[in-house]
PDB file of N, CA and C in Angstrom:
ATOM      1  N   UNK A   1       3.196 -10.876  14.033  1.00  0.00           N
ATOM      2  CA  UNK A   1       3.314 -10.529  12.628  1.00  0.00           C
ATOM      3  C   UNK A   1       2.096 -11.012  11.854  1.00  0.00           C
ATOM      4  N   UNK A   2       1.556 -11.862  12.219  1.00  0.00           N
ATOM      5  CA  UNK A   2       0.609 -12.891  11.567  1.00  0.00           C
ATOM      6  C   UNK A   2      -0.594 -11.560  11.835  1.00  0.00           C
ATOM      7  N   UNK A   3      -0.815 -11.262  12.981  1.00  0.00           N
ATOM      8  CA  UNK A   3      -2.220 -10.824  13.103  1.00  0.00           C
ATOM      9  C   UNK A   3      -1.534  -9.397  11.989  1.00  0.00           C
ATOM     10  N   UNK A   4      -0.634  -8.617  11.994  1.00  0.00           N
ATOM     11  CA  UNK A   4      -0.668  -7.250  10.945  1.00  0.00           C
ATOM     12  C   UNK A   4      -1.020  -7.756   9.798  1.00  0.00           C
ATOM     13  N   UNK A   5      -0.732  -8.781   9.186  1.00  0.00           N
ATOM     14  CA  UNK A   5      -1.065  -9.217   8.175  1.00  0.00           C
ATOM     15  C   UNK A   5      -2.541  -9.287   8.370  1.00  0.00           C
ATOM     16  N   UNK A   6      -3.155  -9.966   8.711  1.00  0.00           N
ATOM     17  CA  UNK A   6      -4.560 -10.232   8.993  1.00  0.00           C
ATOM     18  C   UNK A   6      -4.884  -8.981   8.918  1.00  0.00           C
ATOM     19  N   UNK A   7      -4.919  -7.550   9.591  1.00  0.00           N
ATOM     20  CA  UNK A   7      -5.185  -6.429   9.555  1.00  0.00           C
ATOM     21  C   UNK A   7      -5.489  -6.029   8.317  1.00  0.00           C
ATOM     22  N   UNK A   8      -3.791  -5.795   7.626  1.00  0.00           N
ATOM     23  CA  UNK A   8      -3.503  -5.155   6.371  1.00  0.00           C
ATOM     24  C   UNK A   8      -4.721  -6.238   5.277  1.00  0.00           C
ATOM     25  N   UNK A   9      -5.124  -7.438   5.374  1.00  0.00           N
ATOM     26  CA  UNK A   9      -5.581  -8.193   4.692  1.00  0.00           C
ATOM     27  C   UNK A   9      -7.314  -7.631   4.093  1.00  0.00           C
ATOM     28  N   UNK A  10      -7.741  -7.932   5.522  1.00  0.00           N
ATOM     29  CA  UNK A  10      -9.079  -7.323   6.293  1.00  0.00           C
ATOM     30  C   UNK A  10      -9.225  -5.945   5.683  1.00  0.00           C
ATOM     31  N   UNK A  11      -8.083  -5.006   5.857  1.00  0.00           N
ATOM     32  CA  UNK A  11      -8.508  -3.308   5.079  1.00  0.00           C
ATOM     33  C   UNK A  11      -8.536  -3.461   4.000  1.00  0.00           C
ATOM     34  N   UNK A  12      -7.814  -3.806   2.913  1.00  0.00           N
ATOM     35  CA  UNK A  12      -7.539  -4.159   1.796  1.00  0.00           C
ATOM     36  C   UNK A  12      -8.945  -4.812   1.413  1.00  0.00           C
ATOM     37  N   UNK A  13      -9.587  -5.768   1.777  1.00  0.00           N
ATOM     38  CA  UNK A  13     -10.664  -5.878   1.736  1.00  0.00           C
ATOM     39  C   UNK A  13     -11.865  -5.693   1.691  1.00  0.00           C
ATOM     40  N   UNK A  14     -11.714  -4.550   2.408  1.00  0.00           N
ATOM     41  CA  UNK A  14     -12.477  -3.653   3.012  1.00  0.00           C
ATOM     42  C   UNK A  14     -12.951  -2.237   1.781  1.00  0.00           C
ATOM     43  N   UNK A  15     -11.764  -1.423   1.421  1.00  0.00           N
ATOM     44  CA  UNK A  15     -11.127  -0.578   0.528  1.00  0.00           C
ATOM     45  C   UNK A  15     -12.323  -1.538  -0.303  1.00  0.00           C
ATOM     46  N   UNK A  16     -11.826  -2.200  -0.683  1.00  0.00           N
ATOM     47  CA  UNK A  16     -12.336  -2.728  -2.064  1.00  0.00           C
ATOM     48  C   UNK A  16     -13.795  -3.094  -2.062  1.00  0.00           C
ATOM     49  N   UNK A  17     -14.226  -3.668  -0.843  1.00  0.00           N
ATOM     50  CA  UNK A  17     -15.642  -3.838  -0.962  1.00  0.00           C
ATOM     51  C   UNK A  17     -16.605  -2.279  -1.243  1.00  0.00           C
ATOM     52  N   UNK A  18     -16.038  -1.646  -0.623  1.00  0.00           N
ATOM     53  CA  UNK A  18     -16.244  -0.163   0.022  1.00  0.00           C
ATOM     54  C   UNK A  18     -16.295   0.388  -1.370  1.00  0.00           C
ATOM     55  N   UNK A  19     -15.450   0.161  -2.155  1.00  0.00           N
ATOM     56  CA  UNK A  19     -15.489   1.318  -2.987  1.00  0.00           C
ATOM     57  C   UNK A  19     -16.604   0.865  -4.703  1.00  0.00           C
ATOM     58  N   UNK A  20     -16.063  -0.691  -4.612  1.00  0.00           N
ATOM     59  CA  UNK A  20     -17.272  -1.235  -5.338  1.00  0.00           C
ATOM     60  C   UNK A  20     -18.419  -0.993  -5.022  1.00  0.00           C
ATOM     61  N   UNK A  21     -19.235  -0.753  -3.661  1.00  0.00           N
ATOM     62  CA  UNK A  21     -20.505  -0.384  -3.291  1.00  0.00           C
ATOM     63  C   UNK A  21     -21.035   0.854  -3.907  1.00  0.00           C
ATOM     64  N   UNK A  22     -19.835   1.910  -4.128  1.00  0.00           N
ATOM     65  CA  UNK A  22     -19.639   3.239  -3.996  1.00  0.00           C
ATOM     66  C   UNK A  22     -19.905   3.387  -5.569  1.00  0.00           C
ATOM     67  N   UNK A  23     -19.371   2.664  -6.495  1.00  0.00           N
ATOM     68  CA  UNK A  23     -19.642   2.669  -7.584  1.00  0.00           C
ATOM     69  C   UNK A  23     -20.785   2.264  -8.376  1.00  0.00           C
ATOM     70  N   UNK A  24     -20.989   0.839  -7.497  1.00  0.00           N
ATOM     71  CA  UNK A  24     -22.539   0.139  -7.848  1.00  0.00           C
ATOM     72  C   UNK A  24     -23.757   1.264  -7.455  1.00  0.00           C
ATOM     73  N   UNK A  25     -23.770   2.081  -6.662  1.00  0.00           N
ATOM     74  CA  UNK A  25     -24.882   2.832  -5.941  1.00  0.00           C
ATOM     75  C   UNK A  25     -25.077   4.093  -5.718  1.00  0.00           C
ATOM     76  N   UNK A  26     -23.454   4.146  -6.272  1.00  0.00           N
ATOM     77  CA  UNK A  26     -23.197   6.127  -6.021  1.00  0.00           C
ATOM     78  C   UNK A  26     -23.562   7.068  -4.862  1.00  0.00           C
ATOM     79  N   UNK A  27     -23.653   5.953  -3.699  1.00  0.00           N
ATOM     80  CA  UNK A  27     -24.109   6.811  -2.002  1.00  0.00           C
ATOM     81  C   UNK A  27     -22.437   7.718  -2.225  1.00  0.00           C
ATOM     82  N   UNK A  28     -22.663   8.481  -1.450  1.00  0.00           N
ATOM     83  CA  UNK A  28     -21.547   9.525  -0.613  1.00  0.00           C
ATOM     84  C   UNK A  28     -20.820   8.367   0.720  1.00  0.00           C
ATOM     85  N   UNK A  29     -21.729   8.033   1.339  1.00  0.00           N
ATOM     86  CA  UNK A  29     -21.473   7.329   2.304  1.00  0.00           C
ATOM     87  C   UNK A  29     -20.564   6.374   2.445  1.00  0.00           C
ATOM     88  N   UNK A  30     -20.383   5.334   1.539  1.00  0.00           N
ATOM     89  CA  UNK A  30     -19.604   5.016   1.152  1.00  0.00           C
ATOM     90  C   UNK A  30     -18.186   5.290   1.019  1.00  0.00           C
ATOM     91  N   UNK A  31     -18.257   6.745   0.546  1.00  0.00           N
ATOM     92  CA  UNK A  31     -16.790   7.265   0.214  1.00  0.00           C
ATOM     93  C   UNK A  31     -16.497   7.833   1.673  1.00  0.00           C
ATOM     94  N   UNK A  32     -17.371   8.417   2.655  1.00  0.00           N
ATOM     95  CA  UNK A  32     -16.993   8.758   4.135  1.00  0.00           C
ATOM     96  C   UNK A  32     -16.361   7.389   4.603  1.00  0.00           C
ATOM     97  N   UNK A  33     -16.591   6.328   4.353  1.00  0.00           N
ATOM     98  CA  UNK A  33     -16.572   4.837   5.635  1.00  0.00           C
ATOM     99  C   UNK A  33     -15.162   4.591   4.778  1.00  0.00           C
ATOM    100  N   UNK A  34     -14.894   4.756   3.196  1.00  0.00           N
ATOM    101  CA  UNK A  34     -13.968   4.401   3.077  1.00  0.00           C
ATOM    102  C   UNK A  34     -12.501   5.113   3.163  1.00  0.00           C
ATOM    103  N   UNK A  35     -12.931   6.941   3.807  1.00  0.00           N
ATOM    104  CA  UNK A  35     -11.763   7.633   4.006  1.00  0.00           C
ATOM    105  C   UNK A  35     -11.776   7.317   5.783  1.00  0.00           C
ATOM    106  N   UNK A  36     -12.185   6.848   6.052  1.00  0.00           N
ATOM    107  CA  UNK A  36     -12.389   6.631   7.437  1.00  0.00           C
ATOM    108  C   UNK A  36     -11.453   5.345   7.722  1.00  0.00           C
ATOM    109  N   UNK A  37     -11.923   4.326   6.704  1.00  0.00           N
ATOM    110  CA  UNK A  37     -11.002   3.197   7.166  1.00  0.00           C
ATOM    111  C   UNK A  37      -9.542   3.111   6.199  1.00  0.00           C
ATOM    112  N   UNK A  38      -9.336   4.261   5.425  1.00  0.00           N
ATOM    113  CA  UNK A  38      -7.898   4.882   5.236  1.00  0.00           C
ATOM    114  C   UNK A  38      -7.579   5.503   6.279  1.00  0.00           C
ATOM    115  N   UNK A  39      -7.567   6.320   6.958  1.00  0.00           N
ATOM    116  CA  UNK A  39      -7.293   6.994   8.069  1.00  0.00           C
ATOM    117  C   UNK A  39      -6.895   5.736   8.831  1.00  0.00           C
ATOM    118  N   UNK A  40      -7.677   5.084   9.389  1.00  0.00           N
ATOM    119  CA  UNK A  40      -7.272   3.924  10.472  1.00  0.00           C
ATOM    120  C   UNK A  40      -5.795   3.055  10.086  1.00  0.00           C
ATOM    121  N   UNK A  41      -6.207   2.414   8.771  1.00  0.00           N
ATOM    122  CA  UNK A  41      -4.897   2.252   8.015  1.00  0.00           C
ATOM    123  C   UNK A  41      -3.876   3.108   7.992  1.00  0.00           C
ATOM    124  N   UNK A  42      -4.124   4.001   7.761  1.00  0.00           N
ATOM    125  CA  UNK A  42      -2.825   4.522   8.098  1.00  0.00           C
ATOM    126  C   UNK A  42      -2.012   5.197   9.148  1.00  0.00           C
ATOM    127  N   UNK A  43      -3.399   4.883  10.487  1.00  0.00           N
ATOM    128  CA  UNK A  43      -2.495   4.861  11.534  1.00  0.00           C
ATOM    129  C   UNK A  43      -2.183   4.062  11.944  1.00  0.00           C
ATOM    130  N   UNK A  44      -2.561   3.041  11.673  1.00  0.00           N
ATOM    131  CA  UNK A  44      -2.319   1.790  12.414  1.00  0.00           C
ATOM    132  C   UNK A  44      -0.882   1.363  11.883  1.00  0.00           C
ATOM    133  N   UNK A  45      -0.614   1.924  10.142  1.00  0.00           N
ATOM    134  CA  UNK A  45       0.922   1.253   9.570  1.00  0.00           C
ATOM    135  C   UNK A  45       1.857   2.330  10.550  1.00  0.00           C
ATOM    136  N   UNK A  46       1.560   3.377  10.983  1.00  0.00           N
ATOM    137  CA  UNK A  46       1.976   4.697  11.653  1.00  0.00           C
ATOM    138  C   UNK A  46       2.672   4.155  12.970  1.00  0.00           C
ATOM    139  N   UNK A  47       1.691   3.244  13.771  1.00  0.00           N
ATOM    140  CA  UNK A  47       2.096   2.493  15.021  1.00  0.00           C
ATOM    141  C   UNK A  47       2.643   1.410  14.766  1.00  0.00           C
ATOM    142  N   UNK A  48       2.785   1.056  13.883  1.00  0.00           N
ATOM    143  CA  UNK A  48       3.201  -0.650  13.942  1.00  0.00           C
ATOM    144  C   UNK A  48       5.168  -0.382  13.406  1.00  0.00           C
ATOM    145  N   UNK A  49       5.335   0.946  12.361  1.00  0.00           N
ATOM    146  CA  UNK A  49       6.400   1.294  12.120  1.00  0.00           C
ATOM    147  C   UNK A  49       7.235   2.173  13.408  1.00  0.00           C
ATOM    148  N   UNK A  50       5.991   2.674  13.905  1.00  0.00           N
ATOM    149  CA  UNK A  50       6.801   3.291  15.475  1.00  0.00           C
ATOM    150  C   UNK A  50       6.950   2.124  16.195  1.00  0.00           C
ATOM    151  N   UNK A  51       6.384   1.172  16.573  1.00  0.00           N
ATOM    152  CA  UNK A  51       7.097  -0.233  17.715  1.00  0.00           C
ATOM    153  C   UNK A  51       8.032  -0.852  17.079  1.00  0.00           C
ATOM    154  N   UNK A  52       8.178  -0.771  15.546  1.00  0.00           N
ATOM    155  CA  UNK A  52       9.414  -1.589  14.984  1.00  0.00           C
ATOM    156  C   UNK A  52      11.050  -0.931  14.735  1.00  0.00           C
ATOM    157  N   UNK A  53      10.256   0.709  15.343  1.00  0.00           N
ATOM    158  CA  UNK A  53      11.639   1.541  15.123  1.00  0.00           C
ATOM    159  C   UNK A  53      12.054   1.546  16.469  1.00  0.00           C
ATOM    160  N   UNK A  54      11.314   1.678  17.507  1.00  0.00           N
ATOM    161  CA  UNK A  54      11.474   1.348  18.803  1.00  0.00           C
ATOM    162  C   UNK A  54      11.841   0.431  19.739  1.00  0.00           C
ATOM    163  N   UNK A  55      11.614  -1.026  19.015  1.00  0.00           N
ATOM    164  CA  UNK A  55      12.282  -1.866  19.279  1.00  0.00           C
ATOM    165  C   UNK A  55      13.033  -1.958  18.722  1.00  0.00           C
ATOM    166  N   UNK A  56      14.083  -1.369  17.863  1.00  0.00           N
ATOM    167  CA  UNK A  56      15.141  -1.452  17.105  1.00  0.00           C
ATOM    168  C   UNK A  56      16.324  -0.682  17.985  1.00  0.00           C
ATOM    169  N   UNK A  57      15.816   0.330  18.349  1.00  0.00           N
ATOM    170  CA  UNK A  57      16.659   1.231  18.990  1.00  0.00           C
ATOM    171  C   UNK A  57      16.843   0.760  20.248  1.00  0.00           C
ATOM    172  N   UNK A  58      15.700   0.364  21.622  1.00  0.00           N
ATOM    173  CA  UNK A  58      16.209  -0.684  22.387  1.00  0.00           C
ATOM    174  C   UNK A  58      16.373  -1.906  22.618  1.00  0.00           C
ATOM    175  N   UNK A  59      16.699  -2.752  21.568  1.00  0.00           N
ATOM    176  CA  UNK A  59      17.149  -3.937  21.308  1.00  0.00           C
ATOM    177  C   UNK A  59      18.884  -3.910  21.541  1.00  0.00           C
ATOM    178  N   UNK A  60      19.619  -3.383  21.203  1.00  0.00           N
ATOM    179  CA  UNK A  60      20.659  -2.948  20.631  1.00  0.00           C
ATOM    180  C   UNK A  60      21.171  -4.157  21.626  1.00  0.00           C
TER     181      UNK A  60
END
């Protein structure tokens, strides 16, 4: 649990550095790296909610 947190922490971080750059400098690039590391985010919440539904169902 500790390391998703760390994850979710790290993107969140990330998002934000990313998009302040994006504003300070007005590259494009920027906005590619930061739909890029949305995408990842949101597969990664994608897998982490599929092993928690999965271990739910064979836990029983």
């Amino acid at each position: 649990m500790l390391i998703i947190r760390l994850i979710f922490v790290f993107l969140v971080i990330t998002v934000l550095v990313t998009f302040g750059l994006y504003l300070l400098q007005g590259d494009k690039k920027y906005l590619v790296f930061l739909k890029k590391a949305l995408k990842f985010g949101l597969a990664f919440l994608m897998l982490v909610g599929l092993m928690f539904v999965v271990r739910r169902i064979l836990y029983v």
